[in-house]
Protein backbone atom coordinates (compact mmCIF):
# COMPACT_ATOMS: atom_id res chain seq x y z
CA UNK A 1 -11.65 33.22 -55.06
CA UNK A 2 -10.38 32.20 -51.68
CA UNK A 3 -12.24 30.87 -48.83
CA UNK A 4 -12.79 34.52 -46.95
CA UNK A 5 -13.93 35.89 -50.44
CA UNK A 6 -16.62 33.21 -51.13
CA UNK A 7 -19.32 34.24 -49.16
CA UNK A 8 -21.17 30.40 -48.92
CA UNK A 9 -18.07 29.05 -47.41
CA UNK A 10 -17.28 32.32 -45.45
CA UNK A 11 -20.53 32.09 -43.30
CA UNK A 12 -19.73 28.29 -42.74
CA UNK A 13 -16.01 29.88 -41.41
CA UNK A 14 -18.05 32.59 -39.15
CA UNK A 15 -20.81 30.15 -37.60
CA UNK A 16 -18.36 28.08 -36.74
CA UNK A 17 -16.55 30.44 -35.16
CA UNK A 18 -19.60 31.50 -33.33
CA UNK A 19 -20.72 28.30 -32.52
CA UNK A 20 -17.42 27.02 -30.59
CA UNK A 21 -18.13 29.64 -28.46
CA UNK A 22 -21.61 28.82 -27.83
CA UNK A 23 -19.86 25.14 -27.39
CA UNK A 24 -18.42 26.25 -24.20
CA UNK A 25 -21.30 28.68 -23.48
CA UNK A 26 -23.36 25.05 -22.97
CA UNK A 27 -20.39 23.19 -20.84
CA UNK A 28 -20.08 26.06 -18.29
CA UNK A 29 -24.10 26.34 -17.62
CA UNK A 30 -24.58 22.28 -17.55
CA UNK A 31 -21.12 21.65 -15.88
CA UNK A 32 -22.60 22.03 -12.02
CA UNK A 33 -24.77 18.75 -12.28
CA UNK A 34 -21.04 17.02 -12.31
CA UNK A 35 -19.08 19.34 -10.15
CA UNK A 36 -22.10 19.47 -7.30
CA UNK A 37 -19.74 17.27 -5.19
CA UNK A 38 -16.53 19.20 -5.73
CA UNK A 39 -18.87 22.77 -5.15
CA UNK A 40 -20.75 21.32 -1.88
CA UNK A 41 -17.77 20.75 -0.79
CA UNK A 42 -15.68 23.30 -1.51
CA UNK A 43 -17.91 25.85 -0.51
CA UNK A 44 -20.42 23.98 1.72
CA UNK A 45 -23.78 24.69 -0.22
CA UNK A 46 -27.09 23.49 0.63
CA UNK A 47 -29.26 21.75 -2.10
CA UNK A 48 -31.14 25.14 -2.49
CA UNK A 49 -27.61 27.13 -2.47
CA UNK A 50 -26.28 25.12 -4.94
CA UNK A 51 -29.31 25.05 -6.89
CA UNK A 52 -29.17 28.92 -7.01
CA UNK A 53 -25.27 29.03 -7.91
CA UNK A 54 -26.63 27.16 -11.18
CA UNK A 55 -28.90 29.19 -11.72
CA UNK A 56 -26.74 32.31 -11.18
CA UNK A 57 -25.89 31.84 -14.76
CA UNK A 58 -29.09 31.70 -16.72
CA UNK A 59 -30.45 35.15 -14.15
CA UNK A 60 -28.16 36.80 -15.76
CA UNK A 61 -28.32 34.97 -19.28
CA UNK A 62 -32.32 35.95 -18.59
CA UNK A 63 -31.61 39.64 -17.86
CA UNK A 64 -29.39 40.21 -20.51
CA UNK A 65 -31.33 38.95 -23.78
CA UNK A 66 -33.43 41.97 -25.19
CA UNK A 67 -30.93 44.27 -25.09
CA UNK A 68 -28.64 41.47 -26.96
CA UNK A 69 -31.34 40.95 -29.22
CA UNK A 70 -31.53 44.69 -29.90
CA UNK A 71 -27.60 45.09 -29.92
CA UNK A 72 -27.67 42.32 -32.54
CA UNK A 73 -30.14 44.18 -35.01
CA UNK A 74 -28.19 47.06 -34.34
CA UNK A 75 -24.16 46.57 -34.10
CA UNK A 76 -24.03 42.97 -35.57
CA UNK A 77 -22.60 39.29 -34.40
CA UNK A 78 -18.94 40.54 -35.02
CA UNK A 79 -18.46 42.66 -31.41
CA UNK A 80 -21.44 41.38 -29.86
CA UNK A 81 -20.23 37.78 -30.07
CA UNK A 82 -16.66 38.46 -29.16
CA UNK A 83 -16.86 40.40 -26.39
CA UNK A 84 -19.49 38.48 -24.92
CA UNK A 85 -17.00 35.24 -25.34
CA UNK A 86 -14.14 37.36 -23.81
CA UNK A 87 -16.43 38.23 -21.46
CA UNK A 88 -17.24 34.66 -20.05
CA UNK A 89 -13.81 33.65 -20.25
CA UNK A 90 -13.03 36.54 -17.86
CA UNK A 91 -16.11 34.99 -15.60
CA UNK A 92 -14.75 31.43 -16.26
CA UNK A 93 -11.30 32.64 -14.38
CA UNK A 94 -12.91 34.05 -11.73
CA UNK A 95 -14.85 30.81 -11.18
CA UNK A 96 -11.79 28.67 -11.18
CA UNK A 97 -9.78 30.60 -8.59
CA UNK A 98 -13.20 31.46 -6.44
CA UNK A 99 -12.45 30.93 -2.49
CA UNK A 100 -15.79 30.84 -1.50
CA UNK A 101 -19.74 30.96 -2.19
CA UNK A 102 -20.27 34.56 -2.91
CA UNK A 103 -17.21 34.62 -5.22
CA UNK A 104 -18.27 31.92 -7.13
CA UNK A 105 -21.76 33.04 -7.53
CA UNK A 106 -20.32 36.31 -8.41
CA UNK A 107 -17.88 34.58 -11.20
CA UNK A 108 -20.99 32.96 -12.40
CA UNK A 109 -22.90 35.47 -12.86
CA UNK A 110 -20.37 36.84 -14.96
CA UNK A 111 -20.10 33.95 -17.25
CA UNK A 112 -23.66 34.00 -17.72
CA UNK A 113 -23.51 37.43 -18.81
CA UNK A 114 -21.00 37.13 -21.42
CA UNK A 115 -22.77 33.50 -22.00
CA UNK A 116 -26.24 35.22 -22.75
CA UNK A 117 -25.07 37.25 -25.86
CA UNK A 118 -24.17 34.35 -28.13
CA UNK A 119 -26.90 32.49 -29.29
CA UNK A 120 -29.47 35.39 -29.88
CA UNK A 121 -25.73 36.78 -32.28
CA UNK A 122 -25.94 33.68 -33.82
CA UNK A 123 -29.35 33.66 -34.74
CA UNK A 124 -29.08 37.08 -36.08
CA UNK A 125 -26.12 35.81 -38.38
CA UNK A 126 -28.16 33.13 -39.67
CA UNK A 127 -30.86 35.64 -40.04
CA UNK A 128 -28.50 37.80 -42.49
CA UNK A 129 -26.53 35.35 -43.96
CA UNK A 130 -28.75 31.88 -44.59
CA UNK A 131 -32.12 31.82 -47.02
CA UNK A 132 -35.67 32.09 -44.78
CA UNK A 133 -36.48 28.27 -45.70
CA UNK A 134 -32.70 27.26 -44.19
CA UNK A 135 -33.20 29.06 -40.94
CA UNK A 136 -35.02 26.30 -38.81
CA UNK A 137 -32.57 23.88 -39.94
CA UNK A 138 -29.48 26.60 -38.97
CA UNK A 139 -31.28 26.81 -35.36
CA UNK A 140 -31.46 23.26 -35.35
CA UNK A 141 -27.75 23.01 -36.00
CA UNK A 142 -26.74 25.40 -33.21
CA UNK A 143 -28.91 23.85 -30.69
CA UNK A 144 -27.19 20.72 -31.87
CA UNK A 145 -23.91 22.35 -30.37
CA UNK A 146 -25.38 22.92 -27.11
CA UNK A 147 -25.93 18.87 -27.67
CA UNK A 148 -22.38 18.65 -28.26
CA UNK A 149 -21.69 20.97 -25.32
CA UNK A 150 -24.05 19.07 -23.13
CA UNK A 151 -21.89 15.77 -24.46
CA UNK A 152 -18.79 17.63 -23.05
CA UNK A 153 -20.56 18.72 -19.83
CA UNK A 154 -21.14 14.96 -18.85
CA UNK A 155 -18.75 12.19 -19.16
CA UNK A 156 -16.16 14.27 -20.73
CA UNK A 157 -15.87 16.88 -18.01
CA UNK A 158 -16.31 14.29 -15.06
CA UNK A 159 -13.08 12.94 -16.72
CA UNK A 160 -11.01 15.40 -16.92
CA UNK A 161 -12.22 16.48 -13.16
CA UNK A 162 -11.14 13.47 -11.92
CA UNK A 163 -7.74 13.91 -14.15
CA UNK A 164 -6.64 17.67 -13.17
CA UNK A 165 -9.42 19.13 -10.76
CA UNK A 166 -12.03 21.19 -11.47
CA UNK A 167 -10.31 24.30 -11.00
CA UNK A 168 -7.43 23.86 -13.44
CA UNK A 169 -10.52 22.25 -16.06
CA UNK A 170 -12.48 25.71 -15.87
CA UNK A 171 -9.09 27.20 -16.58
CA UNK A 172 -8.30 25.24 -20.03
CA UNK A 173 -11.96 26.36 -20.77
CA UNK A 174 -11.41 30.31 -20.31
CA UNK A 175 -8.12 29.49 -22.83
CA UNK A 176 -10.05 28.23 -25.10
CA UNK A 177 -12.85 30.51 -25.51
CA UNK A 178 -10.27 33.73 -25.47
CA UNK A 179 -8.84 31.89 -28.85
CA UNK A 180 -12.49 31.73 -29.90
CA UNK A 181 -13.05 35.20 -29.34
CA UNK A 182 -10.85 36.48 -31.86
CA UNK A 183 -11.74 33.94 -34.13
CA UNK A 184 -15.22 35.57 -34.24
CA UNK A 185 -13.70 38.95 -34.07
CA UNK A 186 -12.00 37.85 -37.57
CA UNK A 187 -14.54 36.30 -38.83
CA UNK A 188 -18.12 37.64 -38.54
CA UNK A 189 -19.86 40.32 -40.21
CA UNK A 190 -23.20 41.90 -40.05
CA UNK A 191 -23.79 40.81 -44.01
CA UNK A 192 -22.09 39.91 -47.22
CA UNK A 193 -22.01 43.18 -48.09
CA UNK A 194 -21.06 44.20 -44.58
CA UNK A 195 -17.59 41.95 -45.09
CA UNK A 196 -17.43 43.60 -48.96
CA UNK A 197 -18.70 39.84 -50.45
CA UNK A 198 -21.28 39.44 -53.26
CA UNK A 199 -24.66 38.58 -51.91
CA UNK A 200 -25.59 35.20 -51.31
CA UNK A 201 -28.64 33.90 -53.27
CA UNK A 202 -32.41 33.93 -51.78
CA UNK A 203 -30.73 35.92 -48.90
CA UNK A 204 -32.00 40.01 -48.85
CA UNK A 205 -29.88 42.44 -47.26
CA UNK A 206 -31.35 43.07 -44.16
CA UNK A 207 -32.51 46.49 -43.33
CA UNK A 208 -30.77 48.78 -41.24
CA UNK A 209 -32.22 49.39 -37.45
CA UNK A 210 -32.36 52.29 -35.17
CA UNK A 211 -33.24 52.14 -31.93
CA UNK A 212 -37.05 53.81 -31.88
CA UNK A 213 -37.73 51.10 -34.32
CA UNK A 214 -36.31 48.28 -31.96
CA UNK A 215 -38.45 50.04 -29.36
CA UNK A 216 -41.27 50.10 -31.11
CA UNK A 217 -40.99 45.87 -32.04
CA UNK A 218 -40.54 45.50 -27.75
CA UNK A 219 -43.96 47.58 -27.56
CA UNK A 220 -45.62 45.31 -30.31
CA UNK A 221 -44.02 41.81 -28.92
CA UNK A 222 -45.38 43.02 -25.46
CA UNK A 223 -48.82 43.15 -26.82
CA UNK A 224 -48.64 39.73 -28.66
CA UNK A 225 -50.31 36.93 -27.03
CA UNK A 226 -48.33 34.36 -29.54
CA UNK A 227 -45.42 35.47 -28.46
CA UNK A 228 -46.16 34.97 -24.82
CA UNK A 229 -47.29 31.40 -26.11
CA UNK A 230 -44.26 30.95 -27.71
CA UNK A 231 -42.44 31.99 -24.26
CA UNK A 232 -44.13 29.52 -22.28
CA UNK A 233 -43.21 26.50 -24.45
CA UNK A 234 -39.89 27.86 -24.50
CA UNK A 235 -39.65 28.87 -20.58
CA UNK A 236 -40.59 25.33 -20.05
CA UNK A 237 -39.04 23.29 -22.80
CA UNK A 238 -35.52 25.14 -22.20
CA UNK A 239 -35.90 25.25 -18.44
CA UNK A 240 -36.41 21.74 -18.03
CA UNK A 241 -33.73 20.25 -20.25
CA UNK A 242 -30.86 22.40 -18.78
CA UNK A 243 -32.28 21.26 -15.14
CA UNK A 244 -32.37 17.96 -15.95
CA UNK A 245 -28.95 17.59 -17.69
CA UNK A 246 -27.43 20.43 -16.17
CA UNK A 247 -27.96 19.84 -12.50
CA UNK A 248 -30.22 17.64 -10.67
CA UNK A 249 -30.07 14.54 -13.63
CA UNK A 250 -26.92 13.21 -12.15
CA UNK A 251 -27.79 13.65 -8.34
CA UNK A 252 -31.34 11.93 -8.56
CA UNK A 253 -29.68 8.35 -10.01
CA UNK A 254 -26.83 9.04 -7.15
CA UNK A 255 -29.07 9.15 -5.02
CA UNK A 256 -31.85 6.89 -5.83
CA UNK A 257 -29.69 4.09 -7.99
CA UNK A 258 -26.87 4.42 -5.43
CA UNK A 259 -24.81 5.26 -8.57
CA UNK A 260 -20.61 6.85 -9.22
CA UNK A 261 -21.03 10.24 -10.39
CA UNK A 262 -19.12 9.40 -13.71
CA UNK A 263 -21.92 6.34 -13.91
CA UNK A 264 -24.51 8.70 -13.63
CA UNK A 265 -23.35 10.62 -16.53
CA UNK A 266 -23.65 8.41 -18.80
CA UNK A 267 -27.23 8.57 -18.29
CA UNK A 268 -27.13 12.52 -18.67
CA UNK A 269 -24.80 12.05 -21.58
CA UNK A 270 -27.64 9.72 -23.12
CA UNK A 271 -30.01 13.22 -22.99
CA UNK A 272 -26.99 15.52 -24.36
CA UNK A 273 -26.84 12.86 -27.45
CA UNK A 274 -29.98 13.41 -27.99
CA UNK A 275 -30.05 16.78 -28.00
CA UNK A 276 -27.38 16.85 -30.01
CA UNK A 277 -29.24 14.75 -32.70
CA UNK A 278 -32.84 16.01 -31.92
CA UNK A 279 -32.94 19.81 -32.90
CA UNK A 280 -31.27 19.48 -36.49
CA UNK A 281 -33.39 17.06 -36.92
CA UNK A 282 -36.95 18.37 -36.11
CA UNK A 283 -35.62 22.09 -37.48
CA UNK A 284 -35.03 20.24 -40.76
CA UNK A 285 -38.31 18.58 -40.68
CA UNK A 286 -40.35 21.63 -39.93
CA UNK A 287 -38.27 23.32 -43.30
CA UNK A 288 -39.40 20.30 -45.00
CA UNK A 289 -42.81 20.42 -44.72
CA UNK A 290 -42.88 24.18 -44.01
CA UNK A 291 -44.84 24.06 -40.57
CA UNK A 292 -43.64 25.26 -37.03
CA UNK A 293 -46.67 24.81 -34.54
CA UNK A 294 -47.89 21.22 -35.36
CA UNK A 295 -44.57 19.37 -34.93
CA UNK A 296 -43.77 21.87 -31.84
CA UNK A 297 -47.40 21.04 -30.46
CA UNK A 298 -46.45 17.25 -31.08
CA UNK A 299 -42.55 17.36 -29.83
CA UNK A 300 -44.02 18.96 -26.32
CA UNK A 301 -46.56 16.38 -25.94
CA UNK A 302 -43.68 13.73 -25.87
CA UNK A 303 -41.25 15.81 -23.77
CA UNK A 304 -43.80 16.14 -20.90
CA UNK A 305 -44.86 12.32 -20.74
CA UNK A 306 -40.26 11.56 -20.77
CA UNK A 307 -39.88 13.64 -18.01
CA UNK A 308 -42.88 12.04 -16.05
CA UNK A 309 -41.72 8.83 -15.66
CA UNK A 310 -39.85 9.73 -12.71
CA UNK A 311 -42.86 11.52 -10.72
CA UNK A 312 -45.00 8.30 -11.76
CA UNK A 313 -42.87 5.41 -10.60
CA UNK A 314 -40.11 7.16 -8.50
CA UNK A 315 -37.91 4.31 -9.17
CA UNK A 316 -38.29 2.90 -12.56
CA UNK A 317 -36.11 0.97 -14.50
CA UNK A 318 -32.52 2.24 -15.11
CA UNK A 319 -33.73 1.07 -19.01
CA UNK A 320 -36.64 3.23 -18.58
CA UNK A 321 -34.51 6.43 -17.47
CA UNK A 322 -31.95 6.13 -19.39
CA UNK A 323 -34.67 6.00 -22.86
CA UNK A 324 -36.94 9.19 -21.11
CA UNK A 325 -33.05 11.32 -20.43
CA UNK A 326 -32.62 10.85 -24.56
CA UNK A 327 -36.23 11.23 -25.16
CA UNK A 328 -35.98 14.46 -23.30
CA UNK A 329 -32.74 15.37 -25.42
CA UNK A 330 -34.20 14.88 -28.73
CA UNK A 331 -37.67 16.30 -28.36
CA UNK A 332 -35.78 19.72 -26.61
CA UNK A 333 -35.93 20.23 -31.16
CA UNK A 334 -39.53 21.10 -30.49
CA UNK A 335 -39.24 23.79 -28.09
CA UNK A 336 -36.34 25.38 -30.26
CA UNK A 337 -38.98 25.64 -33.38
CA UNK A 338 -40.64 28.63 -31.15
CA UNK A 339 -37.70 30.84 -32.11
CA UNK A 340 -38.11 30.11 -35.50
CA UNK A 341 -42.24 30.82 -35.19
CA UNK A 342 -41.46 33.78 -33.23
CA UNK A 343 -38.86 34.95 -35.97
CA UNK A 344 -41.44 34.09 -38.67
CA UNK A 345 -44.21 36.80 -37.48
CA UNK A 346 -41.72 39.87 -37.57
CA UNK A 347 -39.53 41.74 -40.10
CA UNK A 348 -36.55 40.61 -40.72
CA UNK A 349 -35.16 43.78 -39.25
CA UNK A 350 -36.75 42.89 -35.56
CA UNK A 351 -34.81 39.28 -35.87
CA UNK A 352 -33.09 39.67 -33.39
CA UNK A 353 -35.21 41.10 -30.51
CA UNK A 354 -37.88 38.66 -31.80
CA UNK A 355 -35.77 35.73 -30.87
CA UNK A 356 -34.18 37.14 -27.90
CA UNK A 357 -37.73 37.94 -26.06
CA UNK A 358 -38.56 34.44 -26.70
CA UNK A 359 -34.94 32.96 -25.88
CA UNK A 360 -35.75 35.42 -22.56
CA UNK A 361 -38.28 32.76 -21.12
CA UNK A 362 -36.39 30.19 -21.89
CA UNK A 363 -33.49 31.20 -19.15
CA UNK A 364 -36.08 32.78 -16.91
CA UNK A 365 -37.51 28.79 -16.85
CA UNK A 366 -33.42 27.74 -16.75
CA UNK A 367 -33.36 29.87 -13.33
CA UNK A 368 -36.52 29.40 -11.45
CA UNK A 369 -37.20 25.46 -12.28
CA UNK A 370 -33.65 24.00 -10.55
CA UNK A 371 -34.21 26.65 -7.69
CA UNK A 372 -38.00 25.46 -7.24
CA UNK A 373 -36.16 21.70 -7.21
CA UNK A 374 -33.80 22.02 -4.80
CA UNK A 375 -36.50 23.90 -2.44
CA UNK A 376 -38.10 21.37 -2.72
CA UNK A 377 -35.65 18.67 -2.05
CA UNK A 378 -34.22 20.53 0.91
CA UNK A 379 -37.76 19.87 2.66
CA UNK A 380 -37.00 16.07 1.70
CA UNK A 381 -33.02 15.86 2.99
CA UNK A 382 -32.18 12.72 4.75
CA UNK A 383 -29.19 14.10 6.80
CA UNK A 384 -27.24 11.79 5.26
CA UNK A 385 -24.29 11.45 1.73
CA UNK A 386 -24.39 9.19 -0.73
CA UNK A 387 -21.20 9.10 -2.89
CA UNK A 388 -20.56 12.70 -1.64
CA UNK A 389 -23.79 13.70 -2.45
CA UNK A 390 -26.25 15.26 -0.30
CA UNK A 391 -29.41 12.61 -0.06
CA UNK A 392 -32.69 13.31 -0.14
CA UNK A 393 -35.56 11.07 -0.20
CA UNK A 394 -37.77 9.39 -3.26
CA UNK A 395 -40.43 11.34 -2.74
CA UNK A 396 -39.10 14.41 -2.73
CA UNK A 397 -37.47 13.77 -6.20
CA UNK A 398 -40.58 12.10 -7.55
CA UNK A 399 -42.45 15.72 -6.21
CA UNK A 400 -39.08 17.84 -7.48
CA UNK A 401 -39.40 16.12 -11.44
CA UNK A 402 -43.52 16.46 -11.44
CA UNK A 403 -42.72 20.60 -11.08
CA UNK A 404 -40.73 19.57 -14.78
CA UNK A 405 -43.49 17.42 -16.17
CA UNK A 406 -46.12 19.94 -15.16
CA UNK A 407 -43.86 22.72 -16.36
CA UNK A 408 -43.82 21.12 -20.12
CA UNK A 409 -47.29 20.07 -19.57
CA UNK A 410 -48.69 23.62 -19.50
CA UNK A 411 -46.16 24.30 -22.22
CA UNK A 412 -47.69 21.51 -24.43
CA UNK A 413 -51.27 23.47 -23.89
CA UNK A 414 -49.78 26.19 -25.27
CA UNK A 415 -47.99 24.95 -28.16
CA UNK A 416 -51.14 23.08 -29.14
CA UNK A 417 -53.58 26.50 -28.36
CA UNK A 418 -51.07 27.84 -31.02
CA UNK A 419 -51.59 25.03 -33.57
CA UNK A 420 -55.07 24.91 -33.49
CA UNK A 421 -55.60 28.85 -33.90
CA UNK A 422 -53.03 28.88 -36.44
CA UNK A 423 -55.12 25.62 -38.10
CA UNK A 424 -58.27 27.94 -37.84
CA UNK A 425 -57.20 31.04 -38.87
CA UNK A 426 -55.56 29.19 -42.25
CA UNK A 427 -58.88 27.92 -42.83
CA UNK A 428 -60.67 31.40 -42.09
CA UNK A 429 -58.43 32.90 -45.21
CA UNK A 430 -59.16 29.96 -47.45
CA UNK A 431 -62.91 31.12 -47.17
CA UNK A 432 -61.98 34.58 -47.53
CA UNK A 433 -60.30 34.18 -50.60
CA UNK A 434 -62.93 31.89 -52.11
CA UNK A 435 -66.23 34.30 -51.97
């Protein structure tokens, strides 16, 4: 038996396919929060402008996930993952050579399109190729390469920026993710029995889905008020770390600490470690003990008091920051266990529209919350640069980070309204069952 006839190691070969393109899926949409210099510059952007360029990306990423999740129950990883990567390679070229604003928001755009098919395909692979009680931890894992993307996206990228320009970096990155492409193309199947393999153990075939019956799930998940739960803590939890890491993270200490942009990154690199560490670990956790909402409810709670350290004391220690941009990291797990919940209440056939009108929220928060930030901090500008940086005042970032506190604030309600009906309904069929 070789390794493409063994279907255990075969999905290892096909997620890992998948997931180097979701690798440079998560250093395109956090790379602005290092080139924001190079992009003011180069195409003289305003703190709101640039704020919207960013969030260009995860409009479109937004738009585009229901009918990925229903592509993804329908057609399968294999084309839907490898055209989206070609797809955001073709964006990542247009980026590179972009000669002004429009352009660039244009190239974007397109990247976030091609972008916005990949994780809700990889979920749907897990879905059809991992056991129920491993699926948490395989969400975990992938969220753990947007970590390692996030890694890249700091330090990293600010290196290599400094080493061949930004242009020519964006470049290497569209190379890359056309290899990837095929990879995936090569690699990834619907199902076992889909690439001709035996079936894996504790993993059912999953049902075949037309489109009425994808329809139908969209009507049902409309209706749902635990999936528009879920979508808050998502919305918020998702929206806030890729603000914070992807964009106005490294401005804020520029600004405020009178730090280098590559010193700055260290402290956003701090938050991509541990996001990198965070979600494997609370997914594996919540498999463990075989509960979603409690340890969501819990991770939220902690997110929203990281992120308001800045709104509280404006200008706290660079100790204090540089533990609440990890904190923030790691407890982004929490908010990735609502795709699992989410997954939980519906066939296994509605996977992937499930997960995709949850994973919706989560770039609807990604687009509005660092657009709502740089509003803001355009009503605080100073007139004056700081290391090439547009400056803006204390307050207005201490006002700009409370919108992401009180974003995962609300989220935490939710995730904890969620718990506790879950906690009484569990108790309600206890009763039941006793009479």
């Amino acid at each position: 038996m070789t390794v493409l006839s063994d279907p255990t190691n075969r999905r290892w070969l096909a997620w890992g396919a998948l997931a180097t393109v979701f690798l440079l899926v998560n250093l395109h949409r956090l790379s602005t929060g290092i080139l924001s210099e190079r992009l003011t510059t180069a195409f003289g952007t305003t703190a709101a402008q640039l704020g919207t360029l960013h969030a260009s990306f995860f409009l479109v990423y937004a738009v585009v996930q229901i009918p990925t999740g229903i592509l993804a129950d329908r057609v399968g990883p294999r084309y839907v993952g490898s055209i989206g990567a070609v797809v955001l390679s073709l964006g990542a070229v247009g980026f590179a050579v972009s000669d002004g604003y429009a352009s660039a928001f244009a190239a974007r755009a397109l990247i976030g399109l091609g972008s916005g098919v990949i994780f809700v395909s990889i979920l749907r692979f897990c879905a059809n190729w991992y056991r129920a009680d491993e699926f948490a931890t395989m969400a975990g894992l992938t969220g753990s390469v947007a970590g390692l993307g996030a890694i890249l996206a700091t330090t990293p990228l600010a290196v290599a920026v400094e080493a061949v320009g930004w242009r020519d970096t964006i470049l290497g990155l569209a190379g890359v993710g056309f290899l990837a492409a095929g990879a995936v193309f090569v690699l990834a199947r619907q199902s076992p029995a889909a690439a001709g393999l035996e079936p894996i153990a504790g993993v059912p075939e999953q049902p075949s889905v037309t489109l009425s019956d994808a329809l139908e799930q969209l009507r049902t998940l409309a209706g749902d008020l635990d999936q528009w739960l879920l979508s808050v803590v998502f919305f918020a939890g998702n929206g806030a770390m890729l603000t914070l890491i992807g964009l106005w993270g490294v401005p804020y200490l520029v600004v405020v600490y009178d730090l280098e942009v590559t010193t700055a990154s260290y402290f956003t690199l701090l938050g991509s470690v541990g996001s990198l560490f965070g979600p494997p670990a609370i997914g594996w956790l919540s498999d463990r003990i075989s509960r979603r909402l409690l340890p969501m409810a819990a991770g939220i709670g902690l997110f929203a008091l990281a992120l308001a350290v800045v709104p509280a004391f404006g200008r706290p220690p660079l100790g204090l920051i540089a533990l609440a941009y990890f904190a923030c990291g790691f407890l982004f797990g929490a908010a990735m266990l609502s795709l699992s919940a989410i997954k939980e209440r519906y066939p296994a056939g509605a996977s992937g529209v499930a997960t995709a009108t949850v994973n919706t929220a989560g770039f609807v928060g990604a687009t509005i919350l660092p657009t709502a930030m740089g509003i803001v901090l355009d009503a605080y500008r100073t007139g004056e640069t700081v290391g090439g940086t547009v400056a803006y005042t204390e307050t207005g970032y201490r006002i700009a980070f409370g919108i992401l506190a009180g974003a995962v604030a609300i989220a935490f309600c939710c995730a904890l309204w969620l718990a506790i009906r879950d906690r009484d309904a569990s108790s309600y069929d206890v009763r039941s069952s006793a009479r």
